[in-house]
PDB file of N, CA and C in Angstrom:
ATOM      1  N   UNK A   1       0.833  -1.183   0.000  1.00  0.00           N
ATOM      2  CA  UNK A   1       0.000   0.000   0.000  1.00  0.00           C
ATOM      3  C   UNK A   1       0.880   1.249   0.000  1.00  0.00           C
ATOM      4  N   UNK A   2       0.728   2.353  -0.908  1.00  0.00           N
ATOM      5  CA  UNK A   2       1.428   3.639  -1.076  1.00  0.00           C
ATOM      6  C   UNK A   2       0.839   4.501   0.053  1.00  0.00           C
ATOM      7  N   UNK A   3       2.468   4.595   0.751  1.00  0.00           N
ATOM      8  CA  UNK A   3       1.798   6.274   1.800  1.00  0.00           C
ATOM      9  C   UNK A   3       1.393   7.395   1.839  1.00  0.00           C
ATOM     10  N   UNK A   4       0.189   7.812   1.535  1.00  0.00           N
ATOM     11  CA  UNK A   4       0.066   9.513   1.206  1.00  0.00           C
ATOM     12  C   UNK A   4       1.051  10.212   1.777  1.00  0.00           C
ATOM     13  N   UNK A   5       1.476  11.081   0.421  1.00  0.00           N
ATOM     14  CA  UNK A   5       2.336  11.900   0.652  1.00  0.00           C
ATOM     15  C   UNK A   5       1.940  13.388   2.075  1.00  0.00           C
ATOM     16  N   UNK A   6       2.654  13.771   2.777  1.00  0.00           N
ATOM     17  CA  UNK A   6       1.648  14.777   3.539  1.00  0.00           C
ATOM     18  C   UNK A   6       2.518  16.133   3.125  1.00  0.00           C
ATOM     19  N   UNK A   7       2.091  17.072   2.990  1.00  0.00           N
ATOM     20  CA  UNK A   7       2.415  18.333   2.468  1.00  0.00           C
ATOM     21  C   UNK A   7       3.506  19.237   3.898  1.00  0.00           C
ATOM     22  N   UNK A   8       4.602  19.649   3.468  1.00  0.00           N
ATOM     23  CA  UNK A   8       5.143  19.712   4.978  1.00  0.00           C
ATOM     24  C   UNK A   8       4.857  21.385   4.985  1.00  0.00           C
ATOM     25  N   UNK A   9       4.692  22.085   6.320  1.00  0.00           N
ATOM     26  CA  UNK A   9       3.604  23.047   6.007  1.00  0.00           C
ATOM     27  C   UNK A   9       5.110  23.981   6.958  1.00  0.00           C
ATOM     28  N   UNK A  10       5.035  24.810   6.185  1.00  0.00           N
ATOM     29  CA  UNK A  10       6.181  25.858   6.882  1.00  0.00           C
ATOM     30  C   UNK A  10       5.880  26.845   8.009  1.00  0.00           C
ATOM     31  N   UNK A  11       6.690  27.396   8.875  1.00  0.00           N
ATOM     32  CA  UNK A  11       6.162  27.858   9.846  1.00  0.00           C
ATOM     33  C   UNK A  11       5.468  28.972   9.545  1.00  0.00           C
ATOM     34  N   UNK A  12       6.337  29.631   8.320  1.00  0.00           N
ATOM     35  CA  UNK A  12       5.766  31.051   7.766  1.00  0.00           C
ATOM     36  C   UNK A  12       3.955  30.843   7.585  1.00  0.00           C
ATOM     37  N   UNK A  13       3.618  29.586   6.846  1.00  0.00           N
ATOM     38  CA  UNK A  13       2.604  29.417   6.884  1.00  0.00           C
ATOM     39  C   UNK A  13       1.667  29.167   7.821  1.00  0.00           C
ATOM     40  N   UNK A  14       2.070  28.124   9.145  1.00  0.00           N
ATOM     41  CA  UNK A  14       1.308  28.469   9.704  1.00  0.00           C
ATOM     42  C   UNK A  14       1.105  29.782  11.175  1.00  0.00           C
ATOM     43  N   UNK A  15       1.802  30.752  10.848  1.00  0.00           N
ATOM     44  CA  UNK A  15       1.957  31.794  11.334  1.00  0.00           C
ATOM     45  C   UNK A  15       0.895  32.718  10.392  1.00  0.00           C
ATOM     46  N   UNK A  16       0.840  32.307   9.166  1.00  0.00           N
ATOM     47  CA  UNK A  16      -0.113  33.296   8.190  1.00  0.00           C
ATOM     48  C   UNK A  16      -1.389  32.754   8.706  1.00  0.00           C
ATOM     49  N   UNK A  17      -1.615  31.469   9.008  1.00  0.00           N
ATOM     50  CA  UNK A  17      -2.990  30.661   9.382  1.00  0.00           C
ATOM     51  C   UNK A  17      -3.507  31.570  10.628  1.00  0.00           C
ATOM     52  N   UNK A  18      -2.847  31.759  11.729  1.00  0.00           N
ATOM     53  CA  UNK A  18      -2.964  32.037  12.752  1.00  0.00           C
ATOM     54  C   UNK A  18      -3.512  33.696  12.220  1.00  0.00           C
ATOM     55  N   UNK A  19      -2.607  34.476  11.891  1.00  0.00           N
ATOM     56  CA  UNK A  19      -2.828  35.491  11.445  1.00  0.00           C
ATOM     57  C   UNK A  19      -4.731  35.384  11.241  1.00  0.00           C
ATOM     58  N   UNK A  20      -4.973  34.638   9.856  1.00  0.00           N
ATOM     59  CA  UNK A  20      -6.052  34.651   9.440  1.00  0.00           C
ATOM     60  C   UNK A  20      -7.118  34.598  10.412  1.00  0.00           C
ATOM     61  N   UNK A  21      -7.038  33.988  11.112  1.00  0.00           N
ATOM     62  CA  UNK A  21      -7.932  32.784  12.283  1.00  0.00           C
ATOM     63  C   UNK A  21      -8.416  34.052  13.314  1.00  0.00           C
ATOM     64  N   UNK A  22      -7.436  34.919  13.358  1.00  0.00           N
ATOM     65  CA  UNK A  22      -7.276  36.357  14.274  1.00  0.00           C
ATOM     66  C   UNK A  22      -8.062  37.490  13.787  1.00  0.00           C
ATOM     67  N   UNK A  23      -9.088  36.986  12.520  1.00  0.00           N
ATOM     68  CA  UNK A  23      -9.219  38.182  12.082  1.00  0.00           C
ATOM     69  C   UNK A  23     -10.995  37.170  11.700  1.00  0.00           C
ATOM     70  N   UNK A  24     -11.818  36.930  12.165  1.00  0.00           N
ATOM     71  CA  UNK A  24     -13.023  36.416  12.550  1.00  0.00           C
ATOM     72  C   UNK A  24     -14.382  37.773  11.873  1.00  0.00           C
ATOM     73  N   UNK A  25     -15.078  37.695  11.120  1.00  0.00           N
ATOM     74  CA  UNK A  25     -16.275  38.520  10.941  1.00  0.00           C
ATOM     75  C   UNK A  25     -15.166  39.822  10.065  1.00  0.00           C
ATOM     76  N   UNK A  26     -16.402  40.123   9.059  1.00  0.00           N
ATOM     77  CA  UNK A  26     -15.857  41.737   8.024  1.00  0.00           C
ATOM     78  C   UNK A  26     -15.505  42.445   9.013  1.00  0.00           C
ATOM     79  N   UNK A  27     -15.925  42.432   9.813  1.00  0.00           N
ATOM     80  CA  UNK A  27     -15.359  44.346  10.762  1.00  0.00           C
ATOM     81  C   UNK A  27     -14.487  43.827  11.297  1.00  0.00           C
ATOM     82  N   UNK A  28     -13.547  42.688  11.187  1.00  0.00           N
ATOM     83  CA  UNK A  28     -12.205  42.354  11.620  1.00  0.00           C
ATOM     84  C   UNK A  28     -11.188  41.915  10.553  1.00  0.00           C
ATOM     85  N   UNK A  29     -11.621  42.513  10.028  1.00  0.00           N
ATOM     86  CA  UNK A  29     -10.797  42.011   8.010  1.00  0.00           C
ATOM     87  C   UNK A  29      -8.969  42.585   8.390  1.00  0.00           C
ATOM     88  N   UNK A  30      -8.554  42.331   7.424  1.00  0.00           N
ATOM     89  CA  UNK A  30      -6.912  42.647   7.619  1.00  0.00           C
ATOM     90  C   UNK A  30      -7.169  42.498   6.006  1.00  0.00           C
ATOM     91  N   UNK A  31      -5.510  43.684   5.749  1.00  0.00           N
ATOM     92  CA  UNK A  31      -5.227  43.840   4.036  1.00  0.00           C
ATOM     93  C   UNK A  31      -4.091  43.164   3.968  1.00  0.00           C
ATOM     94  N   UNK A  32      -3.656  42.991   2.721  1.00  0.00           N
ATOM     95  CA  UNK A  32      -2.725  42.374   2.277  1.00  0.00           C
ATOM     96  C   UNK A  32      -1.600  42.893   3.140  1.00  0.00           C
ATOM     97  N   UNK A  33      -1.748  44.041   2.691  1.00  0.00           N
ATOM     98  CA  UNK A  33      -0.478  44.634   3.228  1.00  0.00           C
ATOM     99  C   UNK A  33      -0.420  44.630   4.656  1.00  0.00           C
ATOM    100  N   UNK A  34      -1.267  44.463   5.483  1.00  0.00           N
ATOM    101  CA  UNK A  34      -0.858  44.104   6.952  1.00  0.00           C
ATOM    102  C   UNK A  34       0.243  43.221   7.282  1.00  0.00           C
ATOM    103  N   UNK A  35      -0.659  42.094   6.072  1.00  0.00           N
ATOM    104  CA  UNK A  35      -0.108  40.918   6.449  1.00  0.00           C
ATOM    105  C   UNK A  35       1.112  40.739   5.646  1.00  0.00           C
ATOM    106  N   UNK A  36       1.776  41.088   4.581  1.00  0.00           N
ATOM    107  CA  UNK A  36       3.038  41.133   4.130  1.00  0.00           C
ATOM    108  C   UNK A  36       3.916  41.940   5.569  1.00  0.00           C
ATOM    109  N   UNK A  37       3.289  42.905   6.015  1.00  0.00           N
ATOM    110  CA  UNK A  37       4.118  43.749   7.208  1.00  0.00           C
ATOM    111  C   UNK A  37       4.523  42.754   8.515  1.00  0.00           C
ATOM    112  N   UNK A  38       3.527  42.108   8.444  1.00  0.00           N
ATOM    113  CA  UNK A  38       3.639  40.514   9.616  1.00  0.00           C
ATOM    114  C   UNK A  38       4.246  39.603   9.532  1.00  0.00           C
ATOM    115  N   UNK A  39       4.205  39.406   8.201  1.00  0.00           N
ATOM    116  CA  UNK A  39       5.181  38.070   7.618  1.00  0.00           C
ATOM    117  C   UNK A  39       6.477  38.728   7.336  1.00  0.00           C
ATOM    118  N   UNK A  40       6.569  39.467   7.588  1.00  0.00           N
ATOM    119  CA  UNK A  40       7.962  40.585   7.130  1.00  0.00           C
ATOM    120  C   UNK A  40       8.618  40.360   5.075  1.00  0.00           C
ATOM    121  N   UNK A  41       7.205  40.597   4.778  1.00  0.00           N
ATOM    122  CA  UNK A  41       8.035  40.449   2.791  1.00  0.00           C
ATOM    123  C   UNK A  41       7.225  41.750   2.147  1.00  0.00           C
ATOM    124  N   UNK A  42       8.497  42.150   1.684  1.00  0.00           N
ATOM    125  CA  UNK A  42       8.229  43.322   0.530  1.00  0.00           C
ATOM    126  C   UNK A  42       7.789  42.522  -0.484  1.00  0.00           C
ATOM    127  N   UNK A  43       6.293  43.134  -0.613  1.00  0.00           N
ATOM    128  CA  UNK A  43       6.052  42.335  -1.957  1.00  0.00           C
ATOM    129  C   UNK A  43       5.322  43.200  -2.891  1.00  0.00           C
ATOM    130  N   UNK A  44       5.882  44.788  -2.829  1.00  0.00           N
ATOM    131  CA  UNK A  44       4.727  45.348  -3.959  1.00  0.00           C
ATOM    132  C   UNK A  44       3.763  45.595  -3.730  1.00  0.00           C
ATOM    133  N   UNK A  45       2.991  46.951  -4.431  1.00  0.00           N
ATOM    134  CA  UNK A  45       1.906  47.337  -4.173  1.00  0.00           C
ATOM    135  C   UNK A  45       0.993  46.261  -4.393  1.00  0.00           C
ATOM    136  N   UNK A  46       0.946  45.946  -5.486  1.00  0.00           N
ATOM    137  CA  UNK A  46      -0.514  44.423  -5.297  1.00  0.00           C
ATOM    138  C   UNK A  46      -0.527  43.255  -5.010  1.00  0.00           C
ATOM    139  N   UNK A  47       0.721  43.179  -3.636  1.00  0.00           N
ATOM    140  CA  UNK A  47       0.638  41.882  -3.309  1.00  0.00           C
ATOM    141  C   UNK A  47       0.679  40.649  -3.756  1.00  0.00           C
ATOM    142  N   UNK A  48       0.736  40.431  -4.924  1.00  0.00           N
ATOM    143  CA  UNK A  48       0.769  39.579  -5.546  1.00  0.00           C
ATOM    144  C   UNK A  48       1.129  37.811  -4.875  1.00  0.00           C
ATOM    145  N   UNK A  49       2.420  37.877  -4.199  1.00  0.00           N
ATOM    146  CA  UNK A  49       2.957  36.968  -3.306  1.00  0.00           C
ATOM    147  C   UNK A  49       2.114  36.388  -2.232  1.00  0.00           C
ATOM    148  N   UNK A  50       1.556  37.896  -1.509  1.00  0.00           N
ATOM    149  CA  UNK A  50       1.234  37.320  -0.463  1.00  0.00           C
ATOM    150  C   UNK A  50       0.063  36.959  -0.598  1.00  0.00           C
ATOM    151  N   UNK A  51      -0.825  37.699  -1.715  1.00  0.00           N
ATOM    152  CA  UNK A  51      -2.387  37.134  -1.915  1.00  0.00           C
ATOM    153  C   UNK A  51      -2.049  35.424  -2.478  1.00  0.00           C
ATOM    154  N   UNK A  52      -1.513  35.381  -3.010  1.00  0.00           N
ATOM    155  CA  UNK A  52      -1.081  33.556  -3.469  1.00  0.00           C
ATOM    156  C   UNK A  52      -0.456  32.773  -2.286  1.00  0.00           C
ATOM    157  N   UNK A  53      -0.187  33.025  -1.157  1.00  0.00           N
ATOM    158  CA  UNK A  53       0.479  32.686  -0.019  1.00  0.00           C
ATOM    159  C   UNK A  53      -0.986  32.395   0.655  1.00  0.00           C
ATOM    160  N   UNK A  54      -2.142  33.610   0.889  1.00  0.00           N
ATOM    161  CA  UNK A  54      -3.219  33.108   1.383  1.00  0.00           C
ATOM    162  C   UNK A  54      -4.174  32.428   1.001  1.00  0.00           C
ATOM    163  N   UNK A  55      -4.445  32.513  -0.180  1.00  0.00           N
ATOM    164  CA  UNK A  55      -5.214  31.469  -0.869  1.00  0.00           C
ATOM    165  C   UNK A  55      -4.571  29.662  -0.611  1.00  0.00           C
ATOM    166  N   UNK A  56      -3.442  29.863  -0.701  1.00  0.00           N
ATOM    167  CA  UNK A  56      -3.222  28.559  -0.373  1.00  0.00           C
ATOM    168  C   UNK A  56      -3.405  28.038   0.805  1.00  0.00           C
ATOM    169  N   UNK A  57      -3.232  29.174   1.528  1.00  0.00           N
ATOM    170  CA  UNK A  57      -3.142  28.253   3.168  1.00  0.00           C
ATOM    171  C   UNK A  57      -4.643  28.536   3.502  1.00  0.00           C
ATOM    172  N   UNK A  58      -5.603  29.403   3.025  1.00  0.00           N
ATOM    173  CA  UNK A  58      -6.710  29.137   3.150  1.00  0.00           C
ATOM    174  C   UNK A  58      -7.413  27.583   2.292  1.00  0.00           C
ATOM    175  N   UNK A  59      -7.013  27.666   1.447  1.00  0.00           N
ATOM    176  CA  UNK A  59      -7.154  26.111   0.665  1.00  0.00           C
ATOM    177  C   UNK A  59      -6.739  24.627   1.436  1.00  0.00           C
ATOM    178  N   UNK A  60      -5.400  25.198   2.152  1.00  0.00           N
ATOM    179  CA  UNK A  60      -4.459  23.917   2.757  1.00  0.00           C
ATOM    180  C   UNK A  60      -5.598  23.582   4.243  1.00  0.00           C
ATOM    181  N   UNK A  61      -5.903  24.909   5.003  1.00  0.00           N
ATOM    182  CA  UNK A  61      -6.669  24.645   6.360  1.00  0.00           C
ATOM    183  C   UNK A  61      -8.080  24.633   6.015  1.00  0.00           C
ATOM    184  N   UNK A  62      -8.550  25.272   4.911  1.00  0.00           N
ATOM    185  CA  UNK A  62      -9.896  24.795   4.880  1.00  0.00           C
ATOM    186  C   UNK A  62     -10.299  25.930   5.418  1.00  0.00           C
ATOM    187  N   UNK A  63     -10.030  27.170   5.307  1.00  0.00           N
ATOM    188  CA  UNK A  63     -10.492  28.830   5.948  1.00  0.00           C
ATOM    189  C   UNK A  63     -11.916  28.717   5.076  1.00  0.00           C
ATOM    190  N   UNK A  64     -12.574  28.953   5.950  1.00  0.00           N
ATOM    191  CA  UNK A  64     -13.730  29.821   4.606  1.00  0.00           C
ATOM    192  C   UNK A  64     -13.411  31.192   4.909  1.00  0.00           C
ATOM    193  N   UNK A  65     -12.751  31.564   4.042  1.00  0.00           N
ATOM    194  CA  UNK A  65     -11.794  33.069   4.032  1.00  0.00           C
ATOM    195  C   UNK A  65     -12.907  34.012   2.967  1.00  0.00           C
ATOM    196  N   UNK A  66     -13.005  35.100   3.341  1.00  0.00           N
ATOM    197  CA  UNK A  66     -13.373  36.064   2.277  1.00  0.00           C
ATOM    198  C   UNK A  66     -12.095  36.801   2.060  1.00  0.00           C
ATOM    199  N   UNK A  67     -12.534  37.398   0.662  1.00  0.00           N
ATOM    200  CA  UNK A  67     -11.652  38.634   0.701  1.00  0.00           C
ATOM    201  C   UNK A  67     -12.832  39.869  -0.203  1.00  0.00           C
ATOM    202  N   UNK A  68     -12.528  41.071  -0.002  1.00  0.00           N
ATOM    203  CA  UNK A  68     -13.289  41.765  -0.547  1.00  0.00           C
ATOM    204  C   UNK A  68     -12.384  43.122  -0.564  1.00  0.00           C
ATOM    205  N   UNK A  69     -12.892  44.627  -0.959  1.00  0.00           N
ATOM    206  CA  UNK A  69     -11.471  45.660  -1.423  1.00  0.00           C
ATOM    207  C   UNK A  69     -10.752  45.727   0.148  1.00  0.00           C
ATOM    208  N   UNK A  70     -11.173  45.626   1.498  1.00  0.00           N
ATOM    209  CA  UNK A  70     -10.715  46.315   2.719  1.00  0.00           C
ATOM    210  C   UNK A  70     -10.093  45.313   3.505  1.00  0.00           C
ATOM    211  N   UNK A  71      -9.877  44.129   2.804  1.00  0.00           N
ATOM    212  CA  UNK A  71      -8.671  42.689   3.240  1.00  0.00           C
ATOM    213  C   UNK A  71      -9.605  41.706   3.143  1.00  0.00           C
ATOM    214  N   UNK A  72      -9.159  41.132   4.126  1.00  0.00           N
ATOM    215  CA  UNK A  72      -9.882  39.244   4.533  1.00  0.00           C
ATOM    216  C   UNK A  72     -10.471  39.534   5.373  1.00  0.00           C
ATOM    217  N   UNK A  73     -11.068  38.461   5.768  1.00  0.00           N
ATOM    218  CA  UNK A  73     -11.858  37.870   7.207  1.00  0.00           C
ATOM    219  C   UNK A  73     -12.380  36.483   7.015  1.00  0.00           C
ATOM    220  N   UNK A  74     -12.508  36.051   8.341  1.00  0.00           N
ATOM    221  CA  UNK A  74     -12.814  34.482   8.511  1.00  0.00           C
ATOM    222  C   UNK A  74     -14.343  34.771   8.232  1.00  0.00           C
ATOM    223  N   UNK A  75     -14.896  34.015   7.123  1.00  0.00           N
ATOM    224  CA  UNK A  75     -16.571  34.135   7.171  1.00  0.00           C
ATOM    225  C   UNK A  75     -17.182  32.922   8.306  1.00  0.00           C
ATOM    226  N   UNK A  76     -18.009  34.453   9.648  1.00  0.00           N
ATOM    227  CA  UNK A  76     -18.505  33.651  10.827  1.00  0.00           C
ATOM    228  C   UNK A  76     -20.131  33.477  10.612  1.00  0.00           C
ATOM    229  N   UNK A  77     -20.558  33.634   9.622  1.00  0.00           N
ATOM    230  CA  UNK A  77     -22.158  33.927   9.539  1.00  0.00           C
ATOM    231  C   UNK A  77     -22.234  33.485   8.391  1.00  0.00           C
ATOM    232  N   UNK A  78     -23.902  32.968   8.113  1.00  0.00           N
ATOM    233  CA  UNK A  78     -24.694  32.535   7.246  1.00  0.00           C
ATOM    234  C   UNK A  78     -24.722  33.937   6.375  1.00  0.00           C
ATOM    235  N   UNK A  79     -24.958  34.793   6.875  1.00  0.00           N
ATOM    236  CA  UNK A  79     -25.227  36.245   6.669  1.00  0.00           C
ATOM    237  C   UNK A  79     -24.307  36.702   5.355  1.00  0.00           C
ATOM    238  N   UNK A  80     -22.596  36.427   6.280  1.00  0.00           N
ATOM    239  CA  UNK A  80     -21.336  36.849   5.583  1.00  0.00           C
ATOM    240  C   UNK A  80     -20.959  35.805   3.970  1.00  0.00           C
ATOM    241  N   UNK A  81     -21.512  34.554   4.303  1.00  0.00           N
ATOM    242  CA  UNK A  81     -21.385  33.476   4.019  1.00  0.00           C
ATOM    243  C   UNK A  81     -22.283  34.101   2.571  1.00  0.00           C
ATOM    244  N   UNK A  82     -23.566  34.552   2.448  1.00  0.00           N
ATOM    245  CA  UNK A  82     -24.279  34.642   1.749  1.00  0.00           C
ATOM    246  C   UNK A  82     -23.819  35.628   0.720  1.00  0.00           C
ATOM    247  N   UNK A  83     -23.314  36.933   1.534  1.00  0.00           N
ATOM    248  CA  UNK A  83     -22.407  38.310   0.932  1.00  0.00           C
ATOM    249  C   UNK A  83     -22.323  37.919   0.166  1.00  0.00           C
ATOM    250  N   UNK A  84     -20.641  37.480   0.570  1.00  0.00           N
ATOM    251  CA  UNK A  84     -19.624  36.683  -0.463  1.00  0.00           C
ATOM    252  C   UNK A  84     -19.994  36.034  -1.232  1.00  0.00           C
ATOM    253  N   UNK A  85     -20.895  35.073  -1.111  1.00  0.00           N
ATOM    254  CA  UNK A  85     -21.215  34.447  -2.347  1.00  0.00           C
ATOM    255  C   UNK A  85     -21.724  35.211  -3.514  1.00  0.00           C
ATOM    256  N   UNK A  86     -22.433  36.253  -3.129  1.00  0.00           N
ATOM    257  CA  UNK A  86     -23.360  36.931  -4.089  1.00  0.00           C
ATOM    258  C   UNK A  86     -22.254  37.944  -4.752  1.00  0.00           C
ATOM    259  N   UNK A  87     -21.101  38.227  -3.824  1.00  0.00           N
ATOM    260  CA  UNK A  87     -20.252  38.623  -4.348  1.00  0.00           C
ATOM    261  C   UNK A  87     -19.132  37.816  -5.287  1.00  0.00           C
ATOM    262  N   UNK A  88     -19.201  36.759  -5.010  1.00  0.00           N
ATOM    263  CA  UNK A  88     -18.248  36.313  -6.043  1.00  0.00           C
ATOM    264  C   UNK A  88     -19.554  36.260  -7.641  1.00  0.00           C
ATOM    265  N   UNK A  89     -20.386  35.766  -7.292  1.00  0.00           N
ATOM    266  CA  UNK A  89     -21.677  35.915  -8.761  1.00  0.00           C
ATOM    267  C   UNK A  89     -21.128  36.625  -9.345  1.00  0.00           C
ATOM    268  N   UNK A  90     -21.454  38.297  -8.804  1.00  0.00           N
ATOM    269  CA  UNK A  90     -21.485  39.118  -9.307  1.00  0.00           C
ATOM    270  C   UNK A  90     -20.406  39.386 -10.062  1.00  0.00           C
ATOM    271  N   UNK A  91     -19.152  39.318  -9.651  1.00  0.00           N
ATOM    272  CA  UNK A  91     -17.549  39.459 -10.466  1.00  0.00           C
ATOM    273  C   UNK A  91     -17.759  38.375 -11.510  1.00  0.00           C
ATOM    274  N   UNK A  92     -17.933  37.291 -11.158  1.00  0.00           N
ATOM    275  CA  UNK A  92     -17.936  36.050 -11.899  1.00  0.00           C
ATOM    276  C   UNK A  92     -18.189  36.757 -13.304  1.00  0.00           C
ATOM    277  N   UNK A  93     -19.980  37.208 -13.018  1.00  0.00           N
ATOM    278  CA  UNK A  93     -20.915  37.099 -14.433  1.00  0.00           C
ATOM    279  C   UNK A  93     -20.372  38.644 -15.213  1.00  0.00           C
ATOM    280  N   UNK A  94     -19.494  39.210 -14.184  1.00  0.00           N
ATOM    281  CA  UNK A  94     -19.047  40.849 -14.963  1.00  0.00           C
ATOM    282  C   UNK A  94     -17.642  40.302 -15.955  1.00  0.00           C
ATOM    283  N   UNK A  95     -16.717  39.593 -14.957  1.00  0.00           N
ATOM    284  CA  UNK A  95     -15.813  38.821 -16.354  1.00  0.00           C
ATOM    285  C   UNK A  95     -16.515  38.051 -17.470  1.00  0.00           C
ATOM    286  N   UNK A  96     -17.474  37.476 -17.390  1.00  0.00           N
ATOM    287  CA  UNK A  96     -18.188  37.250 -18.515  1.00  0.00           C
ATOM    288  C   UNK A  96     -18.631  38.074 -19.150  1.00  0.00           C
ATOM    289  N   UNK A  97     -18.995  39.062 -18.995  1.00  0.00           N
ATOM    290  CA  UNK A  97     -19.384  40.117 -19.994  1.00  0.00           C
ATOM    291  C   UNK A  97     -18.379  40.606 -20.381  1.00  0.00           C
ATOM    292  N   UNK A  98     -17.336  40.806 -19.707  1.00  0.00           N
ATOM    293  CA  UNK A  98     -16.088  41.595 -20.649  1.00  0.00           C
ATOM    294  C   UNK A  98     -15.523  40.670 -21.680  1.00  0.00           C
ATOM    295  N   UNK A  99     -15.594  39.020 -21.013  1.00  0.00           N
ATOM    296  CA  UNK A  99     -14.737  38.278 -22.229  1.00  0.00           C
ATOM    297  C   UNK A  99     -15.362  38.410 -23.570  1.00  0.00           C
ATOM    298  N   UNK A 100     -16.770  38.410 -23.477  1.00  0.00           N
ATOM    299  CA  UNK A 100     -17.807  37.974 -24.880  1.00  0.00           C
ATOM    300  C   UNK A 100     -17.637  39.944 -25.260  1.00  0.00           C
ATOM    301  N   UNK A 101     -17.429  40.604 -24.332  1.00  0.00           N
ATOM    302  CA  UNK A 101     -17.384  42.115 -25.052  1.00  0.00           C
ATOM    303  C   UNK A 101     -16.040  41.730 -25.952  1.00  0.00           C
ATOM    304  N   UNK A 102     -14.864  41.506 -25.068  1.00  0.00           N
ATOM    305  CA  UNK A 102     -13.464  41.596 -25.943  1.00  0.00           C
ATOM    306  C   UNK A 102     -13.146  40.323 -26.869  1.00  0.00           C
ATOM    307  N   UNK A 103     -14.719  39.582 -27.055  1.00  0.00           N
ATOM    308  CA  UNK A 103     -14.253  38.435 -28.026  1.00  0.00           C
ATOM    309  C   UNK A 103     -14.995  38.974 -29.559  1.00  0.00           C
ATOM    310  N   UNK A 104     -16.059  39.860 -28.886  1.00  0.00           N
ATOM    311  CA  UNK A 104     -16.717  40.676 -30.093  1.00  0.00           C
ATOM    312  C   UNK A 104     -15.562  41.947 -30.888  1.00  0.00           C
ATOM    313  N   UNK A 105     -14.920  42.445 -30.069  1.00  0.00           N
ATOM    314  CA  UNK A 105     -14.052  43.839 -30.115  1.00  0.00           C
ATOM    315  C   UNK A 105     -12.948  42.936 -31.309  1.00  0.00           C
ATOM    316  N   UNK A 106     -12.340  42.201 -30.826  1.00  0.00           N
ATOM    317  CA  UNK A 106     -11.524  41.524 -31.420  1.00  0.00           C
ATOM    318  C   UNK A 106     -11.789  40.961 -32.679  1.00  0.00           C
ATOM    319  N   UNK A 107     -13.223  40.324 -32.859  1.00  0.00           N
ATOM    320  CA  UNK A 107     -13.785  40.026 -34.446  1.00  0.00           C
ATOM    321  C   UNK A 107     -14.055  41.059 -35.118  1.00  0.00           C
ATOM    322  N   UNK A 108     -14.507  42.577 -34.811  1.00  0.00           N
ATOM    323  CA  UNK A 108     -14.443  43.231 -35.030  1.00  0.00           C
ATOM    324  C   UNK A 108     -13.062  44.192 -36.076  1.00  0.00           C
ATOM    325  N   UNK A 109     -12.143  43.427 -35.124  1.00  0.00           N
ATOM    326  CA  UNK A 109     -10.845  44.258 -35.526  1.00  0.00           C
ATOM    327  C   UNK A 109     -10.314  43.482 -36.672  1.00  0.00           C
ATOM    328  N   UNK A 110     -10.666  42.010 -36.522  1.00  0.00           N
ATOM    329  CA  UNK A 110     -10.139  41.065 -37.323  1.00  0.00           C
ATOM    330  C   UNK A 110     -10.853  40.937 -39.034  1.00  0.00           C
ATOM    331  N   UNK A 111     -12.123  41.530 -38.924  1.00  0.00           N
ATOM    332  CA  UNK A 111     -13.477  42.346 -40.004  1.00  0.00           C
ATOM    333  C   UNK A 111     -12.738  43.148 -40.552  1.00  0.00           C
ATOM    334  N   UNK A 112     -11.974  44.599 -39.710  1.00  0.00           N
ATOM    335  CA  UNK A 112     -11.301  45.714 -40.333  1.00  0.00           C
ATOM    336  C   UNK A 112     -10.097  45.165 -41.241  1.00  0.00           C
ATOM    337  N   UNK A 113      -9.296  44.702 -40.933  1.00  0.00           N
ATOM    338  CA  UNK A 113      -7.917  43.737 -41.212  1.00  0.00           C
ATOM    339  C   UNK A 113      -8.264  43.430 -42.662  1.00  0.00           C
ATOM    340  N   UNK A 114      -9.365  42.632 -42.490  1.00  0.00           N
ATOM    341  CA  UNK A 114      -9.502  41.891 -43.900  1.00  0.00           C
ATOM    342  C   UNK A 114     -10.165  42.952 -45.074  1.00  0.00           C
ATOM    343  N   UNK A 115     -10.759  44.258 -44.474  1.00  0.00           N
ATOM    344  CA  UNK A 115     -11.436  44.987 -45.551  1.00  0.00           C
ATOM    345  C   UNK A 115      -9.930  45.387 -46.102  1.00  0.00           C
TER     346      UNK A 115
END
């Protein structure tokens, strides 16, 4: 029988977990940049690093993490739970409208080309 492999989880990470766990309901949200200031990494105005640092360890522990423009928070409510969802819809179905806008824009351009 093969041993599942187990993922070895770094301290940085679970120091970011803890972080997260500390920050319970929207009116206790934290920004990226807090948390790059905590973890001690320059990482640029848009975070880039550290937003991919939390997604994972929200993925790895199983956070039901929001994020929204004013940081994270642990979603503690049906309530918050519901937000977010309606908030991710909403982004969801707005990148869909831009792709089918910039898939039209683009046939468009590809129409001009050939006149």
């Amino acid at each position: 029988m093969s041993e599942e492999k187990k993922e070895t989880v770094s301290d940085e990470m679970k120091f970011l977990r803890d972080i997260l766990l500390s920050h319970k309901g929207k009116e206790n949200s934290i920004t990226s940049s807090e948390i790059a200031r905590q973890l001690n990494i320059s990482d640029g105005e848009t975070h880039n690093i550290v937003r991919a640092m939390i997604k994972r360890c929200a993925y790895h522990y199983h956070i039901p993490l929001a994020a929204y423009g004013y940081g994270y928070y642990v979603i503690t409510s049906r309530e918050e739970l519901k937000e977010y969802c309606h908030n991710l819809s909403m982004r969801a179905n707005e990148i869909s409208k831009r792709r089918e806008k910039i898939e039209e824009f683009f046939g468009e351009w590809e129409e001009a080309e050939i006149d």
